[in-house]
N, C-alpha and C. Protein backbone atom coordinates (compact mmCIF):
# COMPACT_ATOMS: atom_id res chain seq x y z
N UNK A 1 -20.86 -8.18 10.02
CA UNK A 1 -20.91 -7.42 11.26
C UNK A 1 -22.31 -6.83 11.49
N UNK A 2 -22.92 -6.52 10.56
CA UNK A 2 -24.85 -5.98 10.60
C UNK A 2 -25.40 -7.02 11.17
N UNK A 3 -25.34 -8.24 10.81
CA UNK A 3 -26.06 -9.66 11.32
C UNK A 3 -25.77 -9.31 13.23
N UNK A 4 -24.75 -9.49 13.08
CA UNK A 4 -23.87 -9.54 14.64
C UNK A 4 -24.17 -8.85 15.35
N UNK A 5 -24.46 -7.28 14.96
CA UNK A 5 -25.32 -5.98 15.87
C UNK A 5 -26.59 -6.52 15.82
N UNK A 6 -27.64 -6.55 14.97
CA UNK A 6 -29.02 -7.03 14.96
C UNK A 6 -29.06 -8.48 16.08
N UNK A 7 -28.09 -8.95 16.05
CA UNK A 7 -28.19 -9.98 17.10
C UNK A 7 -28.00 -9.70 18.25
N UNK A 8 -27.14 -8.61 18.46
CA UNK A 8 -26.96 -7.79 20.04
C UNK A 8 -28.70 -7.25 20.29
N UNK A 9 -28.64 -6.39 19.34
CA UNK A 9 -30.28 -5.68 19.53
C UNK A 9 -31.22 -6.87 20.25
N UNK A 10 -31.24 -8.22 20.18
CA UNK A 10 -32.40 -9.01 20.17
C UNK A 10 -31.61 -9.91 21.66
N UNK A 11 -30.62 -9.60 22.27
CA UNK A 11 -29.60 -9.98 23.98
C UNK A 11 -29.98 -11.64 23.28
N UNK A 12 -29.54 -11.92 22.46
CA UNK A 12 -28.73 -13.08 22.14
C UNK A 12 -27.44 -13.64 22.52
N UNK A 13 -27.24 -14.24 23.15
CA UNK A 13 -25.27 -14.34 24.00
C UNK A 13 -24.62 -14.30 22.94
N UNK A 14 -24.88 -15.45 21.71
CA UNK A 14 -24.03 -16.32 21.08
C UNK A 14 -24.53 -16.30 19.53
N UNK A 15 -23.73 -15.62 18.90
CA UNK A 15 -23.76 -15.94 17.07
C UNK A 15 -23.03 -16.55 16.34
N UNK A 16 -23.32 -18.08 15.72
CA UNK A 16 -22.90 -18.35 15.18
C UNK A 16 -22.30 -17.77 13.22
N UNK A 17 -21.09 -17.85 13.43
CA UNK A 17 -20.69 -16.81 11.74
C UNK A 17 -20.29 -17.63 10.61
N UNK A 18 -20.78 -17.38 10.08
CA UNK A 18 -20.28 -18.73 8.61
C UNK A 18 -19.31 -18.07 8.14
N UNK A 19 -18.19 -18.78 7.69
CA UNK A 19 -16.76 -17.89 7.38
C UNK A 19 -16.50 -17.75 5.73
N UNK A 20 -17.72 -18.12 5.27
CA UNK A 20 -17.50 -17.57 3.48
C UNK A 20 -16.58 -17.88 2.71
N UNK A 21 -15.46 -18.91 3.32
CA UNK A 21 -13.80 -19.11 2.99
C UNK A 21 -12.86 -17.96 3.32
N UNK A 22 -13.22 -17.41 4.07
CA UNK A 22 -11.72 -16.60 4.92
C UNK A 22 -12.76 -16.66 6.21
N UNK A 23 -12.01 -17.52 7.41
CA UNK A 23 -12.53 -17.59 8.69
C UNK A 23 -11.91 -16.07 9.67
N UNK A 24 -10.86 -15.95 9.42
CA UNK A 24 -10.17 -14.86 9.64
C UNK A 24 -10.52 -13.30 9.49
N UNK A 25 -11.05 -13.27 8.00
CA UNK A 25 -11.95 -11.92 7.67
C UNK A 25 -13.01 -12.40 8.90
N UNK A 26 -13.94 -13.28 8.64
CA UNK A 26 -15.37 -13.65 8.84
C UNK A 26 -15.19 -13.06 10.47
N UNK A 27 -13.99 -13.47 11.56
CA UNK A 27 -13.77 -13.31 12.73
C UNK A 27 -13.58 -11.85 12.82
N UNK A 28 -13.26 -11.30 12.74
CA UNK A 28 -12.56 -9.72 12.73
C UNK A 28 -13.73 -8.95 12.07
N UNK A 29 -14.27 -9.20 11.16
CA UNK A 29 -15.83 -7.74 10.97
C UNK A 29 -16.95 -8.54 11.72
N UNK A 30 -17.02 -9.94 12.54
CA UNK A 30 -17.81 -10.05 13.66
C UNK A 30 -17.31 -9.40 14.98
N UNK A 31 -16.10 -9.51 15.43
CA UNK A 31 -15.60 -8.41 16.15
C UNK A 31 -15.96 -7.22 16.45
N UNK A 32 -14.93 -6.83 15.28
CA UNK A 32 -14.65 -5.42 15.40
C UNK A 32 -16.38 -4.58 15.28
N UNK A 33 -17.32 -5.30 14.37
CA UNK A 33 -18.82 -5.00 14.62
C UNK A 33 -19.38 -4.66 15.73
N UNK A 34 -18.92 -5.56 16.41
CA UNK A 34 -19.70 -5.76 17.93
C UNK A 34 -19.16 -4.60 18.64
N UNK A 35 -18.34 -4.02 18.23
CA UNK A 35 -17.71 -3.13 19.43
C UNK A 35 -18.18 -1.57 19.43
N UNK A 36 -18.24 -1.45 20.74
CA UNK A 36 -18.77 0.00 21.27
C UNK A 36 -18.54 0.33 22.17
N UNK A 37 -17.88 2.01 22.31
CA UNK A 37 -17.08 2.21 23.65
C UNK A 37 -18.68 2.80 24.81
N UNK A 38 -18.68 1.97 25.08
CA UNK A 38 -20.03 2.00 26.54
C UNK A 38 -19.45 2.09 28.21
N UNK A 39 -18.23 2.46 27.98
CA UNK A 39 -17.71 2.52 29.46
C UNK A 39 -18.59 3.42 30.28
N UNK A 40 -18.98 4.66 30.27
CA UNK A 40 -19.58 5.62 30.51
C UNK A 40 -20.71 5.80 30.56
N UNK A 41 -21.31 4.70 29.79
CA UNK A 41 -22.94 5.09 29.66
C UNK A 41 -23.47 4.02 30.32
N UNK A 42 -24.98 4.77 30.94
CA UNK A 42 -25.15 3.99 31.92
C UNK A 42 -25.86 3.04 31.52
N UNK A 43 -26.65 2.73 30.34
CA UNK A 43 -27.29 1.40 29.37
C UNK A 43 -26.44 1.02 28.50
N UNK A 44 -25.89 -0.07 29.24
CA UNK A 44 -24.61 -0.88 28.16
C UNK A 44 -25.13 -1.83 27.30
N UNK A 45 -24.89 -1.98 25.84
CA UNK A 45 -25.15 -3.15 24.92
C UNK A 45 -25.32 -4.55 25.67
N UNK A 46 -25.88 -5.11 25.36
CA UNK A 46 -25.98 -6.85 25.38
C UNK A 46 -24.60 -7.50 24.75
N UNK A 47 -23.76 -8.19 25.64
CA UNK A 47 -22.00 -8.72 25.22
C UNK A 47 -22.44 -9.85 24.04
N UNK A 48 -21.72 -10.19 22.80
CA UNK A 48 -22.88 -11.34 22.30
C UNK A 48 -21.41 -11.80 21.72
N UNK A 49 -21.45 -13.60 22.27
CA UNK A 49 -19.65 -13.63 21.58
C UNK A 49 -20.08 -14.49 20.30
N UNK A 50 -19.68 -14.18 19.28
CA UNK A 50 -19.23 -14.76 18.04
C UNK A 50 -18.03 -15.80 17.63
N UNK A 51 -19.35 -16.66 16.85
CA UNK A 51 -18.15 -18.46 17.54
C UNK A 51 -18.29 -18.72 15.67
N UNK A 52 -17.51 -19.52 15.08
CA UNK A 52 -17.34 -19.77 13.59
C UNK A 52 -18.37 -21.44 13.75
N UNK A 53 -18.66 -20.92 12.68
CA UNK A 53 -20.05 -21.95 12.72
C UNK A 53 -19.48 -23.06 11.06
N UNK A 54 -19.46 -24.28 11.30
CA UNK A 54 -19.68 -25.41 10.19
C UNK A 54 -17.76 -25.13 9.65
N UNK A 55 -17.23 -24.73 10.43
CA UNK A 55 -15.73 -24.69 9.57
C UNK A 55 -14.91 -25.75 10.47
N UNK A 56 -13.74 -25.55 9.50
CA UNK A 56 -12.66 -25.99 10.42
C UNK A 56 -11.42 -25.37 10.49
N UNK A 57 -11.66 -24.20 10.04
CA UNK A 57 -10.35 -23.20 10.19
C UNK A 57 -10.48 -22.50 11.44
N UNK A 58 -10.57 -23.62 12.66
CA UNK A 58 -10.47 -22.55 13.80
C UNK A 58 -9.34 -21.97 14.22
N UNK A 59 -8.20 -22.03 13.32
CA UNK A 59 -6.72 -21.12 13.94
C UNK A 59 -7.17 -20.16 13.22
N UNK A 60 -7.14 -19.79 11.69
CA UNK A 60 -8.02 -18.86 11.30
C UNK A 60 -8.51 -17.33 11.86
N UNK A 61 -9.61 -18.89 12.60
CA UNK A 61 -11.01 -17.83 13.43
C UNK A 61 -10.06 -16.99 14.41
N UNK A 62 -9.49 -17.75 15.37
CA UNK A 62 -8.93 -17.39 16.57
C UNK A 62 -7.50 -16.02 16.08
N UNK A 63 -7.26 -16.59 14.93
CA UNK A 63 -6.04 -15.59 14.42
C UNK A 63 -6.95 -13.52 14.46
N UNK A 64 -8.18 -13.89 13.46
CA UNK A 64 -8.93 -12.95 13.39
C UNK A 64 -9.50 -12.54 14.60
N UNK A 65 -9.97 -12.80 15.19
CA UNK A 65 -10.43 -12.09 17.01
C UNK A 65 -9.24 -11.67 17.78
N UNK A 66 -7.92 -12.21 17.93
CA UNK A 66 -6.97 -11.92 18.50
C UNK A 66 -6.84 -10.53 17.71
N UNK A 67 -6.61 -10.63 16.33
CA UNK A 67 -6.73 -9.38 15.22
C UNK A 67 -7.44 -7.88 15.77
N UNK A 68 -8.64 -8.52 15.94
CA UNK A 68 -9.70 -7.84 15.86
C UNK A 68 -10.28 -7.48 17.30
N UNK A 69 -9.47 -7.55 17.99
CA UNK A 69 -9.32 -7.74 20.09
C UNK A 69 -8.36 -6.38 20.11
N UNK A 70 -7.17 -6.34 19.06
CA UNK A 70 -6.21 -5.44 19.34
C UNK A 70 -6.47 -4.49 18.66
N UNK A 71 -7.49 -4.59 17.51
CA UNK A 71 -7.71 -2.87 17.56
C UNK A 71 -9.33 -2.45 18.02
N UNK A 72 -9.52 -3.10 18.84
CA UNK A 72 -10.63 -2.72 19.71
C UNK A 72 -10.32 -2.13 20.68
N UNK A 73 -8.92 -2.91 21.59
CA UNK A 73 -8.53 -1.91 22.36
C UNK A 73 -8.01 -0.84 22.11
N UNK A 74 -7.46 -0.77 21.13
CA UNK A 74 -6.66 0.73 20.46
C UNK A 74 -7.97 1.60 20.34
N UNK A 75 -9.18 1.07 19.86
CA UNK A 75 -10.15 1.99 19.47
C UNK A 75 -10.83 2.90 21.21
N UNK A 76 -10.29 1.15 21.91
CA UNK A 76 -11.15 2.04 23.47
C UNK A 76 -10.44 3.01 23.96
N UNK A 77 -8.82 2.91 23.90
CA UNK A 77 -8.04 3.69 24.33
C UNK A 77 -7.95 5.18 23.68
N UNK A 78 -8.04 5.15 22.60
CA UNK A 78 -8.92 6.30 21.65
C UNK A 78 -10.07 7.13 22.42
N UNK A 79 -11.02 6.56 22.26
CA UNK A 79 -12.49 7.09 22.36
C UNK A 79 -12.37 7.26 23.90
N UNK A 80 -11.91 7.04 24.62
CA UNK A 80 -11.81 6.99 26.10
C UNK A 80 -11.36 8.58 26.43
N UNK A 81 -12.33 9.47 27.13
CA UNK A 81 -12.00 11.14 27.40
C UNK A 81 -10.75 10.75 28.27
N UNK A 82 -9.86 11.88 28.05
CA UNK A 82 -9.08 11.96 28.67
C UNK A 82 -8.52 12.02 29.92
N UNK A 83 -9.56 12.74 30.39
CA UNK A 83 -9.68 12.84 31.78
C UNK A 83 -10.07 11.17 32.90
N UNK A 84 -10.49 10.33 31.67
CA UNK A 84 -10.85 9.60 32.59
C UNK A 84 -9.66 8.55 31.98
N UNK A 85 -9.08 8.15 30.95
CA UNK A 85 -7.71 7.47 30.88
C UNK A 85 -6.24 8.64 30.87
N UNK A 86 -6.24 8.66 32.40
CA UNK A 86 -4.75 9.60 32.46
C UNK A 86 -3.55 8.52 32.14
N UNK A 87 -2.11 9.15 32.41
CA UNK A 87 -0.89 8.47 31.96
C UNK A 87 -1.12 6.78 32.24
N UNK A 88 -1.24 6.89 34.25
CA UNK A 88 -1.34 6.10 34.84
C UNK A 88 -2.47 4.86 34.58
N UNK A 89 -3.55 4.86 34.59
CA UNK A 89 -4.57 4.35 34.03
C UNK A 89 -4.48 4.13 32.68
N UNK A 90 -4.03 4.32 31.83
CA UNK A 90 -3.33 3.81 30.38
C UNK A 90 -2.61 2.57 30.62
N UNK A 91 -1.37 2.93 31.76
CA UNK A 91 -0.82 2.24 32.23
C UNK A 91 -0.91 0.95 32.31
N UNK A 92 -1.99 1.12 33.58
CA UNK A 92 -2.30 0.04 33.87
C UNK A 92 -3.06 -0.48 33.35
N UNK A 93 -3.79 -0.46 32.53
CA UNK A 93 -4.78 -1.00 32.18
C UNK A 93 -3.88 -1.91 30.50
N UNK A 94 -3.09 -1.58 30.26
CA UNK A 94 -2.04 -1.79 29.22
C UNK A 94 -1.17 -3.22 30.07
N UNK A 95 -0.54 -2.82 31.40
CA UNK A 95 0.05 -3.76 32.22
C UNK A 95 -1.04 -4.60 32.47
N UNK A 96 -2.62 -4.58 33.04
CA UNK A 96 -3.32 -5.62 32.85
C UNK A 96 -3.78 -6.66 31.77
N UNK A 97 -3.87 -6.08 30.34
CA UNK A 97 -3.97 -6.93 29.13
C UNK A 97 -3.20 -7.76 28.66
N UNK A 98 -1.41 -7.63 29.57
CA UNK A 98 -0.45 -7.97 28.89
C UNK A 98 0.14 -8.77 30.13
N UNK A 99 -0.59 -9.07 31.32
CA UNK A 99 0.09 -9.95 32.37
C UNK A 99 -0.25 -11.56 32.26
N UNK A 100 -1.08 -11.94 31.49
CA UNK A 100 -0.77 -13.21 31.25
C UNK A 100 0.38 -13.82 30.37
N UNK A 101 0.88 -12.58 29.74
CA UNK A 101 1.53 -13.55 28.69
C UNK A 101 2.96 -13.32 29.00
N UNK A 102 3.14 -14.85 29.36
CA UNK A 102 4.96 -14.83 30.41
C UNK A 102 6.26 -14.08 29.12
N UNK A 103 5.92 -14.25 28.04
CA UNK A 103 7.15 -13.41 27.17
C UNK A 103 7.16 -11.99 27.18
N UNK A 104 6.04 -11.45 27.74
CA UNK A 104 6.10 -9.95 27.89
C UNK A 104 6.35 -9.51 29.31
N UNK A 105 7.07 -8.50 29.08
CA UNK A 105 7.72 -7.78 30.44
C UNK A 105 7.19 -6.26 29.81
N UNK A 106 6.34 -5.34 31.42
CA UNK A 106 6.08 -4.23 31.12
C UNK A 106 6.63 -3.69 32.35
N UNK A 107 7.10 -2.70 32.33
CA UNK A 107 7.60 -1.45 33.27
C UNK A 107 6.97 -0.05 32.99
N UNK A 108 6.26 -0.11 34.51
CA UNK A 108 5.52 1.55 34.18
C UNK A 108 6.73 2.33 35.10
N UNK A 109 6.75 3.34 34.09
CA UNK A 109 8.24 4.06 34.63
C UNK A 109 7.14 5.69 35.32
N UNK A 110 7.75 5.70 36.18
CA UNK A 110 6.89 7.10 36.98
C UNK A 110 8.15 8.33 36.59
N UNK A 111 7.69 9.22 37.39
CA UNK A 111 8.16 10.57 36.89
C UNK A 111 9.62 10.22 37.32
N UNK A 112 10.26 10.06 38.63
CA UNK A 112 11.11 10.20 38.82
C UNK A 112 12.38 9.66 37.95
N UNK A 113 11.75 8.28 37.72
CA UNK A 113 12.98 7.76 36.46
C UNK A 113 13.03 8.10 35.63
N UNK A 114 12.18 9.13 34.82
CA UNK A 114 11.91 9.88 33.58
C UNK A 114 13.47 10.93 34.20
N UNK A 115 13.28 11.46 35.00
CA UNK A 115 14.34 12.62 35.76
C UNK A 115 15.66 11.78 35.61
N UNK A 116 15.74 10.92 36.61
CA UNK A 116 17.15 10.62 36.08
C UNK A 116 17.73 9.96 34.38
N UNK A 117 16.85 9.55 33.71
CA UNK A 117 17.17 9.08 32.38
C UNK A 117 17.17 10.48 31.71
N UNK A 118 17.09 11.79 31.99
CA UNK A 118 17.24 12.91 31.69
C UNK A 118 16.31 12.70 30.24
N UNK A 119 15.28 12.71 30.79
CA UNK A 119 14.49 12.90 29.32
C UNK A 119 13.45 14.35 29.74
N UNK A 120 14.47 15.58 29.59
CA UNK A 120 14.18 16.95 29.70
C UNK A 120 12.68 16.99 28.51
N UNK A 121 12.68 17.34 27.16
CA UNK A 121 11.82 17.13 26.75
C UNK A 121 10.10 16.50 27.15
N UNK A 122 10.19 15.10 27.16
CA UNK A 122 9.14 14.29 27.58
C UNK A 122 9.17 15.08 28.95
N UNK A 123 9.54 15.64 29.42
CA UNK A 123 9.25 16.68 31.38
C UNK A 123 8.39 17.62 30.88
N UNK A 124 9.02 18.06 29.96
CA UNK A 124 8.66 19.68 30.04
C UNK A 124 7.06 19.59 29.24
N UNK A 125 6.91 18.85 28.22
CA UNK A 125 5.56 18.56 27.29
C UNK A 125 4.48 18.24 29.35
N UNK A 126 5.05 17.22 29.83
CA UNK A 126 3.88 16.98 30.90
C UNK A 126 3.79 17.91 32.11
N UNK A 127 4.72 18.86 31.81
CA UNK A 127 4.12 20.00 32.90
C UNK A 127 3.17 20.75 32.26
N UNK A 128 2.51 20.45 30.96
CA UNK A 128 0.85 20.78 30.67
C UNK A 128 0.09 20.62 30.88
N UNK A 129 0.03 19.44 32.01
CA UNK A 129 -1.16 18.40 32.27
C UNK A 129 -1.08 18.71 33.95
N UNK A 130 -2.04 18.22 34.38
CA UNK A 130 -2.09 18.25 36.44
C UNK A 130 -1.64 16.68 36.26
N UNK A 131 -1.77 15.50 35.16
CA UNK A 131 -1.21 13.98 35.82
C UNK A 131 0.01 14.09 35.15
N UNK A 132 0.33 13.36 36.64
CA UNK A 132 2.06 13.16 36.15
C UNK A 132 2.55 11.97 35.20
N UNK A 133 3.55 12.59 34.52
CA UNK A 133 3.77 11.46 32.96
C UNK A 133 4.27 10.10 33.76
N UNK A 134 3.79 9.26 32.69
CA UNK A 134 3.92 7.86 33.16
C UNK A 134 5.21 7.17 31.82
N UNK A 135 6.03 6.87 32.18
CA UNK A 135 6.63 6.13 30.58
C UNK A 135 6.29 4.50 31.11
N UNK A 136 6.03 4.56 29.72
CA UNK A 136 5.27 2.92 29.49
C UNK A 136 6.51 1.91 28.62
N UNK A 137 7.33 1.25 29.20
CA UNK A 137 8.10 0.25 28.47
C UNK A 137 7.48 -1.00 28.53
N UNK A 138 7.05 -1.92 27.20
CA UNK A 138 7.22 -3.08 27.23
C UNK A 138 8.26 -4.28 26.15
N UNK A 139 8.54 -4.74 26.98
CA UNK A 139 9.23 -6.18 26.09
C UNK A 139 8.96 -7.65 25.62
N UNK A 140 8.79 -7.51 24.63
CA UNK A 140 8.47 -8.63 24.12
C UNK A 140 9.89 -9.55 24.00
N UNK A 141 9.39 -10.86 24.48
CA UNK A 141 10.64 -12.04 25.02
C UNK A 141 10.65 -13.03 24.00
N UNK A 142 10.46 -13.34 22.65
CA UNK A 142 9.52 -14.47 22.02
C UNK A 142 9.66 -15.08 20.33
N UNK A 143 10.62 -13.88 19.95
CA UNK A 143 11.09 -13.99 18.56
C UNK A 143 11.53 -15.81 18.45
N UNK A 144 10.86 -15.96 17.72
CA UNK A 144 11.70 -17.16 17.09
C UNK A 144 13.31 -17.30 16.49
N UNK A 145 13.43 -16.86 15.64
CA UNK A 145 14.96 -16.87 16.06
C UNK A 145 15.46 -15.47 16.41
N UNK A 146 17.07 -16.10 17.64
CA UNK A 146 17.68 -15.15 18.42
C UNK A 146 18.30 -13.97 17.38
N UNK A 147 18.75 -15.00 16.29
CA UNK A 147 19.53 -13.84 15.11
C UNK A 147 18.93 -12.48 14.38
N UNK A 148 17.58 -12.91 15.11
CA UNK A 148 17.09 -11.63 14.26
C UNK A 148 17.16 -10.16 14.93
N UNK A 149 17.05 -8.99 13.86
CA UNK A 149 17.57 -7.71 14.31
C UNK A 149 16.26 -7.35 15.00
N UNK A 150 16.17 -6.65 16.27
CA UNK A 150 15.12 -6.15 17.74
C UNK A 150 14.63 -5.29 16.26
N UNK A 151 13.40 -5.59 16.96
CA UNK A 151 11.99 -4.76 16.31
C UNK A 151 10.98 -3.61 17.40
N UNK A 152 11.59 -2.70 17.13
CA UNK A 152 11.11 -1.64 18.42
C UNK A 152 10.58 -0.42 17.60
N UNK A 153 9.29 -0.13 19.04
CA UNK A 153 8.07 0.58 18.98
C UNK A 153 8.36 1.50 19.32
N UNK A 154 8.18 2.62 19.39
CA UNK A 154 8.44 4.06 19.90
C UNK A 154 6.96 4.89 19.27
N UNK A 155 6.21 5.36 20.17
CA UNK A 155 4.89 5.69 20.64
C UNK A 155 4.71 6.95 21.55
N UNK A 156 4.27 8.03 21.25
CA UNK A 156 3.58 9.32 22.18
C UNK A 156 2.04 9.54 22.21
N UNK A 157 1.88 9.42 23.22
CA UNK A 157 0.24 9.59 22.96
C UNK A 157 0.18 10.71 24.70
C-alpha cells in the first residue's frame, strides 16, 4: 500500500501489484492504501486504480477489492461529519451502492412508518437531532440454499 500512495503522489492512473501468492491480501492493502476521505477538501488526491500484475488469480484479486471497497465505504461513512451525512443521505447514498444488484431490496423507511410500527424508543433517541430519523431496511435475496436459517443485521448508528 506505500508503493500505491507514492504512486498517487507522482498522478499515475494505473499500478500494477504483484500478488506475492495471496492476490487477495495483495488487492485489499492496494485498496484500502489508496483511500482517503477527500470529500470536503478542496485539493483531492490523484484516483490511481490498482490492477494485479503477472498472475492469474484474478477471482482472488477481484474477491480482495470487493473486500477492500466495503470497508472503505464503512470508513467514508465514518469519517464523514455529521452534519453533512444526516439519516437521509446515509440513506441514500447506501440505496445508491446497492441498486445494481437485483438480489438486494432496500427500503428507506421515513418517520412516519417508524410511528406506526410503534418503535417509541428509536422516536424518542431522534427527537435529539433537527433530521428526522430515517430506518434503513435492506434484503438480501441470494442465499444459495433456501434451507438455510435468515442471517440478520441489526445496526444503530
Amino acid at each position: 500500500s506505500v508503493g500505491c500512495r507514492q504512486i498517487q503522489d507522482l498522478e499515475i492512473p494505473c499500478v500494477e501489484v504483484d500478488p506475492c501468492g495471496d492476490a487477495q491480501a495483495a488487492a485489499e492493502g492496494a485498496v484500502l492504501g489508496l483511500h482517503e476521505y477527500n470529500e470536503l477538501k478542496q485539493k483531492k488526491k490523484h484516483v490511481v486504480t490498482p490492477q494485479l500484475h503477472g498472475s492469474t488469480e484474478s477471482e482472488a484479486w477481484q474477491k480482495g477489492v470487493i473486500y477492500a471497497e466495503g470497508q472503505n465505504l464503512a470508513r467514508y461513512l465514518m469519517e464523514a461529519p455529521a452534519n453533512y451525512i444526516t439519516p437521509i443521505k446515509f440513506a441514500e447514498h447506501i440505496e445508491q451502492k446497492l441498486r445494481s444488484f437485483s438480489n438486494v431490496k432496500v427500503h428507506i423507511r421515513p418517520e412516519s412508518w417508524i410511528a406506526t410500527q410503534q418503535m417509541g424508543a428509536f422516536l424518542s433517541v431522534a427527537k435529539g437531532s433537527a433530521e428526522p430519523p430515517i430506518f434503513l431496511e435492506i434484503h438480501y435475496l441470494g442465499g444459495a440454499n433456501t434451507n438455510d436459517s435468515p442471517l440478520v443485521f441489526v445496526g444503530k448508528g
